[in-house]
N, C-alpha and C. Protein backbone atom coordinates (compact mmCIF):
# COMPACT_ATOMS: atom_id res chain seq x y z
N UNK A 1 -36.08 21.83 -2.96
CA UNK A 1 -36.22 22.70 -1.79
C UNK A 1 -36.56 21.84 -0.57
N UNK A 2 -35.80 22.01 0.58
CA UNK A 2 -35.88 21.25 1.60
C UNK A 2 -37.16 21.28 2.66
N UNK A 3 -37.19 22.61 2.69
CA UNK A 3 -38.10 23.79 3.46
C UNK A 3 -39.26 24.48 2.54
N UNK A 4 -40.15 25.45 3.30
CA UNK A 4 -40.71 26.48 2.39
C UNK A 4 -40.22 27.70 2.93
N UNK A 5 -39.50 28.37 1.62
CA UNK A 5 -38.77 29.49 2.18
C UNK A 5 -40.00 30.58 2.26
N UNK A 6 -41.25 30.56 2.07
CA UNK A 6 -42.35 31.49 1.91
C UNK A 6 -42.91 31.18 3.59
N UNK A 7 -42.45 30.39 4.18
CA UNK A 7 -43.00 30.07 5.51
C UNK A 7 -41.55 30.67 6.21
N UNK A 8 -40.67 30.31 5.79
CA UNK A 8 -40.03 30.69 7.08
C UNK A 8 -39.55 32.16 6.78
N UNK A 9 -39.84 32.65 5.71
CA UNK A 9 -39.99 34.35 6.04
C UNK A 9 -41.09 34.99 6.64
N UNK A 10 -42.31 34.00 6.94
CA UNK A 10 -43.08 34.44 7.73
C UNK A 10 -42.95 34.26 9.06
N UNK A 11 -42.57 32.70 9.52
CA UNK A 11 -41.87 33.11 11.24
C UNK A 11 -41.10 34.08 11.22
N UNK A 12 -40.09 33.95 10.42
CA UNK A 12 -39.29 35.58 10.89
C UNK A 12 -40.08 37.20 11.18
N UNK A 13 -40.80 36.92 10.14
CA UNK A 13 -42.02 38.35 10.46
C UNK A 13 -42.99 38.11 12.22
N UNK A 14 -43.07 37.05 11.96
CA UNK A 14 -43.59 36.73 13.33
C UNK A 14 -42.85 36.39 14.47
N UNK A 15 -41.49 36.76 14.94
CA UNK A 15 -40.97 36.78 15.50
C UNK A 15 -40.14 38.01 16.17
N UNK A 16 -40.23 38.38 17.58
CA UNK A 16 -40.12 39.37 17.68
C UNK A 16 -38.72 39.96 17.38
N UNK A 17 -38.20 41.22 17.38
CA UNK A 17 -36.86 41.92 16.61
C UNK A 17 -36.14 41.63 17.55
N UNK A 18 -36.45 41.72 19.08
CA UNK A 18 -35.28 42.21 20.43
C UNK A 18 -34.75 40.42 20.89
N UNK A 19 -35.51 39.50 19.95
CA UNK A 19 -34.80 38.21 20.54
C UNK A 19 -33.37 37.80 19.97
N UNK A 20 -32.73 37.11 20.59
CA UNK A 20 -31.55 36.27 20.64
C UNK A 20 -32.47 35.11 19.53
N UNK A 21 -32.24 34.79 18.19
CA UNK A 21 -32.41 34.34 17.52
C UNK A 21 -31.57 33.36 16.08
N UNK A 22 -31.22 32.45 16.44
CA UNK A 22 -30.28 31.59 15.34
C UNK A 22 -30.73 30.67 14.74
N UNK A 23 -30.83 30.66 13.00
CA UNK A 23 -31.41 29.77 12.12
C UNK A 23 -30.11 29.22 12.15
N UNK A 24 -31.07 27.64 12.41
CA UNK A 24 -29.72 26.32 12.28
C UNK A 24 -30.56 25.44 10.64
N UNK A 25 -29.83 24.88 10.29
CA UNK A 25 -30.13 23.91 8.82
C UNK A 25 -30.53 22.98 10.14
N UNK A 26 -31.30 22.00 9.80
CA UNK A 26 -31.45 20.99 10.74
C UNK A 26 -32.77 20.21 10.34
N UNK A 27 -32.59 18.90 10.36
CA UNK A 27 -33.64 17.41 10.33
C UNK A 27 -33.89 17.78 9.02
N UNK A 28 -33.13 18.58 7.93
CA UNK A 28 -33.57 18.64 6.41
C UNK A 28 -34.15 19.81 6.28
N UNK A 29 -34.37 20.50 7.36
CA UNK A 29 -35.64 21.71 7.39
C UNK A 29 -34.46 23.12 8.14
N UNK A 30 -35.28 23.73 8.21
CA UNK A 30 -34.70 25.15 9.38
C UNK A 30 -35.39 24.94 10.40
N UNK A 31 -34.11 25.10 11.48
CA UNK A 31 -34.93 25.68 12.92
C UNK A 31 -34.50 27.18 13.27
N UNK A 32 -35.28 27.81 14.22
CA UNK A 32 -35.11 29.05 14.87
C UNK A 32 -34.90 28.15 15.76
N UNK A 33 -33.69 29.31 16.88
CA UNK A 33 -33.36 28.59 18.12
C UNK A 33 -33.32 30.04 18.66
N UNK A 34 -34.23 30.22 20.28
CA UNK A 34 -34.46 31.12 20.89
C UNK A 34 -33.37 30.78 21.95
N UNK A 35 -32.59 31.84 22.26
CA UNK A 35 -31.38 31.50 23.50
C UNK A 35 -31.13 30.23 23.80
N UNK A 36 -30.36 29.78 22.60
CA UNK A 36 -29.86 28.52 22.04
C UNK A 36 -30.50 27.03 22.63
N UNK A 37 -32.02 27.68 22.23
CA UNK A 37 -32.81 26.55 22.43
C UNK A 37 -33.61 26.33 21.54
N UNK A 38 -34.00 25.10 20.26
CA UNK A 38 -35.07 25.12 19.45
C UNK A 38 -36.14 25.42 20.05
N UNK A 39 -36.47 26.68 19.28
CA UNK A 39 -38.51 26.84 19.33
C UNK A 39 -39.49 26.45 18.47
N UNK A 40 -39.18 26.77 17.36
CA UNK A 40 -39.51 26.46 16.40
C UNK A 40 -39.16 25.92 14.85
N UNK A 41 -39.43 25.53 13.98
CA UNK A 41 -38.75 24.76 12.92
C UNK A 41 -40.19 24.96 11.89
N UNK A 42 -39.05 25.27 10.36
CA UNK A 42 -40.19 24.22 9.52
C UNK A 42 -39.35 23.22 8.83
N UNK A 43 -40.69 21.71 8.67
CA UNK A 43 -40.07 20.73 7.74
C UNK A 43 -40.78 20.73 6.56
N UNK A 44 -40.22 21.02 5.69
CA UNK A 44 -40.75 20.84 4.19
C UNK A 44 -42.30 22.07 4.16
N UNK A 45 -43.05 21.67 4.51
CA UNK A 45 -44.14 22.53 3.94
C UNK A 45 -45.00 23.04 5.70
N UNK A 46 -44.58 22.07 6.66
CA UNK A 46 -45.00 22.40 8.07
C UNK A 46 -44.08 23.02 8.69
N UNK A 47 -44.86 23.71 9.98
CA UNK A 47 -44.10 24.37 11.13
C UNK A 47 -44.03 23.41 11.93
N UNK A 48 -43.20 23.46 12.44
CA UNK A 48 -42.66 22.39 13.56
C UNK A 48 -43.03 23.09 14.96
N UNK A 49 -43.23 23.04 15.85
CA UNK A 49 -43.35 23.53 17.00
C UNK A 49 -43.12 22.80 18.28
N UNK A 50 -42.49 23.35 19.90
CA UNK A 50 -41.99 22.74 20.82
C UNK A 50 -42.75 23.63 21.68
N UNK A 51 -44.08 22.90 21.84
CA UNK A 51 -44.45 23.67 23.08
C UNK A 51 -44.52 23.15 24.74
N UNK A 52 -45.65 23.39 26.21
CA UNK A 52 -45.70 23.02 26.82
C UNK A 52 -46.25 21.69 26.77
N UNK A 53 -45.31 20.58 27.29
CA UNK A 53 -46.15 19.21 26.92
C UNK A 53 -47.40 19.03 27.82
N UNK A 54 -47.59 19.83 28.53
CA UNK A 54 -49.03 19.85 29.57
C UNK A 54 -50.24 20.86 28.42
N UNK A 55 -49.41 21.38 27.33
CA UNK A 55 -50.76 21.75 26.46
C UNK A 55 -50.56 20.97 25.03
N UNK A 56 -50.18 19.33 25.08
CA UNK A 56 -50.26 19.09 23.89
C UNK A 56 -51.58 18.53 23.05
N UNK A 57 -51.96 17.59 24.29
CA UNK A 57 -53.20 17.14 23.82
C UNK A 57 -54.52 18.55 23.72
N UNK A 58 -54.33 19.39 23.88
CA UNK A 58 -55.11 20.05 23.65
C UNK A 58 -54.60 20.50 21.96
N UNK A 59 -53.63 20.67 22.01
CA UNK A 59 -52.98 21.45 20.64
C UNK A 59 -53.22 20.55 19.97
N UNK A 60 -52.88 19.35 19.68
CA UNK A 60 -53.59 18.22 18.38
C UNK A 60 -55.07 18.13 18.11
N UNK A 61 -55.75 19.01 18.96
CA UNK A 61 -57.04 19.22 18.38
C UNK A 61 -57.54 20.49 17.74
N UNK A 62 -56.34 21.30 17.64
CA UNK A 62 -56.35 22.39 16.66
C UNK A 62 -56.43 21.82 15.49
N UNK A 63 -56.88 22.87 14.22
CA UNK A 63 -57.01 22.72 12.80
C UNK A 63 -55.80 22.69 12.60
N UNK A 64 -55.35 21.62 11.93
CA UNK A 64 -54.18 21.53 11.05
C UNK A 64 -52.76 20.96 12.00
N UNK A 65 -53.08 20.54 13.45
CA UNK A 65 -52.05 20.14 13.94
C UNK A 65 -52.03 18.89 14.17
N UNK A 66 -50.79 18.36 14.36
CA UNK A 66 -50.64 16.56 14.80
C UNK A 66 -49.51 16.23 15.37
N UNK A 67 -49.23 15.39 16.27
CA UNK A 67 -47.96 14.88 17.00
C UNK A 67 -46.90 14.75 16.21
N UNK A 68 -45.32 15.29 16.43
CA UNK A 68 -44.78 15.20 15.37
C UNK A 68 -44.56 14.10 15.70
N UNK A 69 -43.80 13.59 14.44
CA UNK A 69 -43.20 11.69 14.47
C UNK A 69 -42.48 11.57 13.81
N UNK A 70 -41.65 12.53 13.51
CA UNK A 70 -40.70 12.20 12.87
C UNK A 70 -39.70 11.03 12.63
N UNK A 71 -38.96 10.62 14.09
CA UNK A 71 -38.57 9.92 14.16
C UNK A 71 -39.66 8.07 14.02
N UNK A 72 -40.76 8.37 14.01
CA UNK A 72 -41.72 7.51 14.06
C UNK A 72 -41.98 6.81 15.37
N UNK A 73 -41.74 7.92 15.85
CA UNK A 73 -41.83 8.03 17.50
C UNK A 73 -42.30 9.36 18.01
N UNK A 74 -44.15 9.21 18.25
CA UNK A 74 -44.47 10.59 18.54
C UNK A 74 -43.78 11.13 19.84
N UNK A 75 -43.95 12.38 19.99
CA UNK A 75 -42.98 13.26 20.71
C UNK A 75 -43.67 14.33 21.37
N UNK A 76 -44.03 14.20 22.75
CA UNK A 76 -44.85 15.03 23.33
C UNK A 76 -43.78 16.06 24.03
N UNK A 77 -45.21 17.51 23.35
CA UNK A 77 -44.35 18.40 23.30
C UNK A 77 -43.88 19.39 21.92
N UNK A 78 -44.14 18.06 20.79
CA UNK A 78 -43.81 19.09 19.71
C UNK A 78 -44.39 18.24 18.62
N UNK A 79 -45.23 19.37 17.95
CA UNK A 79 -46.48 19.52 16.89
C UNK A 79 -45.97 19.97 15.46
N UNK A 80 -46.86 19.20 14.79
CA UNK A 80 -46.43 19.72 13.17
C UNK A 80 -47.90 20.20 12.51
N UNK A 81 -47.28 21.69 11.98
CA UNK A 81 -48.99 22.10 12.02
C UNK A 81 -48.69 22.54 10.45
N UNK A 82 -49.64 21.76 9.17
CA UNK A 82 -49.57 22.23 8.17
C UNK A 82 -50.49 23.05 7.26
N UNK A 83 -50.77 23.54 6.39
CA UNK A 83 -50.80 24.56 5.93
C UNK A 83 -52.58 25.31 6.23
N UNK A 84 -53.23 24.25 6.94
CA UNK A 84 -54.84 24.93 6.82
C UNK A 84 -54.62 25.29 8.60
N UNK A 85 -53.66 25.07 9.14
CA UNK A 85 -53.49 25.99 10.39
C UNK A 85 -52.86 26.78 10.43
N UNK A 86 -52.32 27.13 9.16
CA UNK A 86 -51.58 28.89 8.97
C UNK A 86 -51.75 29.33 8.14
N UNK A 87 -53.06 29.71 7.62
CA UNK A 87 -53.80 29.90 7.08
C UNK A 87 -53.40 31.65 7.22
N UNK A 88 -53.96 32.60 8.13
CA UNK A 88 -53.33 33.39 8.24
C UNK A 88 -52.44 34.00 9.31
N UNK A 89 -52.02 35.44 9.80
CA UNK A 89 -50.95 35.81 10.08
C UNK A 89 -51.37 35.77 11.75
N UNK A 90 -52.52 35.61 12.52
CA UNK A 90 -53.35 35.72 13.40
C UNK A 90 -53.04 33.88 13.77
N UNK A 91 -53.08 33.12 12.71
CA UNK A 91 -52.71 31.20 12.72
C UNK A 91 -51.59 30.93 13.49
N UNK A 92 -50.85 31.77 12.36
CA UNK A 92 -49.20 31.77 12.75
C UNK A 92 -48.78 32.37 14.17
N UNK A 93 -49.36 33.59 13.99
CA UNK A 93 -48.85 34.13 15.57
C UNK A 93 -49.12 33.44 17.03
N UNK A 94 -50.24 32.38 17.11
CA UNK A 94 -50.89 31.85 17.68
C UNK A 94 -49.70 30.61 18.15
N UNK A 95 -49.63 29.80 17.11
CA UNK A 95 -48.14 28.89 16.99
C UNK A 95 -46.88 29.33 17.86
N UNK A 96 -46.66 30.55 17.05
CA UNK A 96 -45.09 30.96 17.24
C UNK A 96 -45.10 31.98 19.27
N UNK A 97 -46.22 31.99 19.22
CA UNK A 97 -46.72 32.03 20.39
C UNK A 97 -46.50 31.51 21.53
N UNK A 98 -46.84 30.08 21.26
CA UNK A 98 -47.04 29.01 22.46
C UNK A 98 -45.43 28.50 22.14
N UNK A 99 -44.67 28.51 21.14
CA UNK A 99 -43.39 28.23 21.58
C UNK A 99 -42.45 29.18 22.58
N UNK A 100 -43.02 30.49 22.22
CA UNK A 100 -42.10 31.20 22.70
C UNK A 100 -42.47 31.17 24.40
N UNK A 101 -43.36 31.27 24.52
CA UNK A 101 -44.07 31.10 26.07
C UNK A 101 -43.38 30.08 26.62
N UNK A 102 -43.29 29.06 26.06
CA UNK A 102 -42.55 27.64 26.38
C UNK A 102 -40.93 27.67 26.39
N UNK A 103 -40.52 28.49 26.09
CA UNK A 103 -39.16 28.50 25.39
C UNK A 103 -38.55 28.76 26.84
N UNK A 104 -38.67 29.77 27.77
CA UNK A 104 -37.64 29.67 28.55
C UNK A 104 -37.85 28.77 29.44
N UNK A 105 -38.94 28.14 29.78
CA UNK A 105 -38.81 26.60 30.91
C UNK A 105 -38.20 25.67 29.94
N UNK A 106 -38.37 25.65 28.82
CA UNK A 106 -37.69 24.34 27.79
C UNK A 106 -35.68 24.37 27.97
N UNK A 107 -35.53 22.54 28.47
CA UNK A 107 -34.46 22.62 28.49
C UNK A 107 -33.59 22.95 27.21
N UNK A 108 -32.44 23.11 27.06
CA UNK A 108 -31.50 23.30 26.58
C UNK A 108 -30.78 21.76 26.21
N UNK A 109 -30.70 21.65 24.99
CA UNK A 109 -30.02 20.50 24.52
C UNK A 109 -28.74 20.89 24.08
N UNK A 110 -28.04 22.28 24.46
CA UNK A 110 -26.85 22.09 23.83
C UNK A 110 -25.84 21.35 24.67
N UNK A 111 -25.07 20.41 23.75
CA UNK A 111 -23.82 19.96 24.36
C UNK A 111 -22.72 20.44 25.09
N UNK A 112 -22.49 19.65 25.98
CA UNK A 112 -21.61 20.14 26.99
C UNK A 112 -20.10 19.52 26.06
N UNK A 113 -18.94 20.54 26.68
CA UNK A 113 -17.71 20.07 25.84
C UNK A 113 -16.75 19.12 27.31
């Protein structure tokens, strides 16, 4: 299993019904993409998150969050928060929250043809 499919049926619960919403396969994991912009993701057992990079350093001092690095190159802006910061459904909403708030100033990486 690439993902946790028990997590990402919970962003979906935590995500509202009236959005423009597309699960892409992506970095090994799922992303949600809010008006074809990643908001959120999980990798393997974390939520991935893309929030305001003017609230990151505050957000890595939440329970359970840390700079992602995937590439092994931290990335301000987007947090990997695992399982003792979603703890419960009040954790999560909190998360899926600050992406969505972020989501419409966040550029758009889709490719131009």
């Amino acid at each position: 299993m690439a993902y946790s499919e028990t997590l990402a049926n919970r962003v979906r619960e935590a995500l509202p019904e009236n959005l423009n919403v597309e699960e892409k396969a992506m970095m090994g994991g799922l992303a949600f993409m809010v008006n074809d912009k990643m908001c959120v993701g999980i990798i393997k057992d974390e939520l991935m998150c893309r929030i305001d990079p003017e609230l990151h350093a505050a957000a890595v001092e939440e329970n359970g969050c840390r700079t992602m690095d995937f590439t092994k190159r931290p990335m301000k802006g987007y947090v990997m928060i695992d399982e003792t910061g979603l703890r419960t459904r009040q954790e999560l909403a909190y998360w899926v929250n600050l992406c969505l708030d972020f989501n419409d100033r966040a550029k758009s990486s889709k490719r131009k043809k």
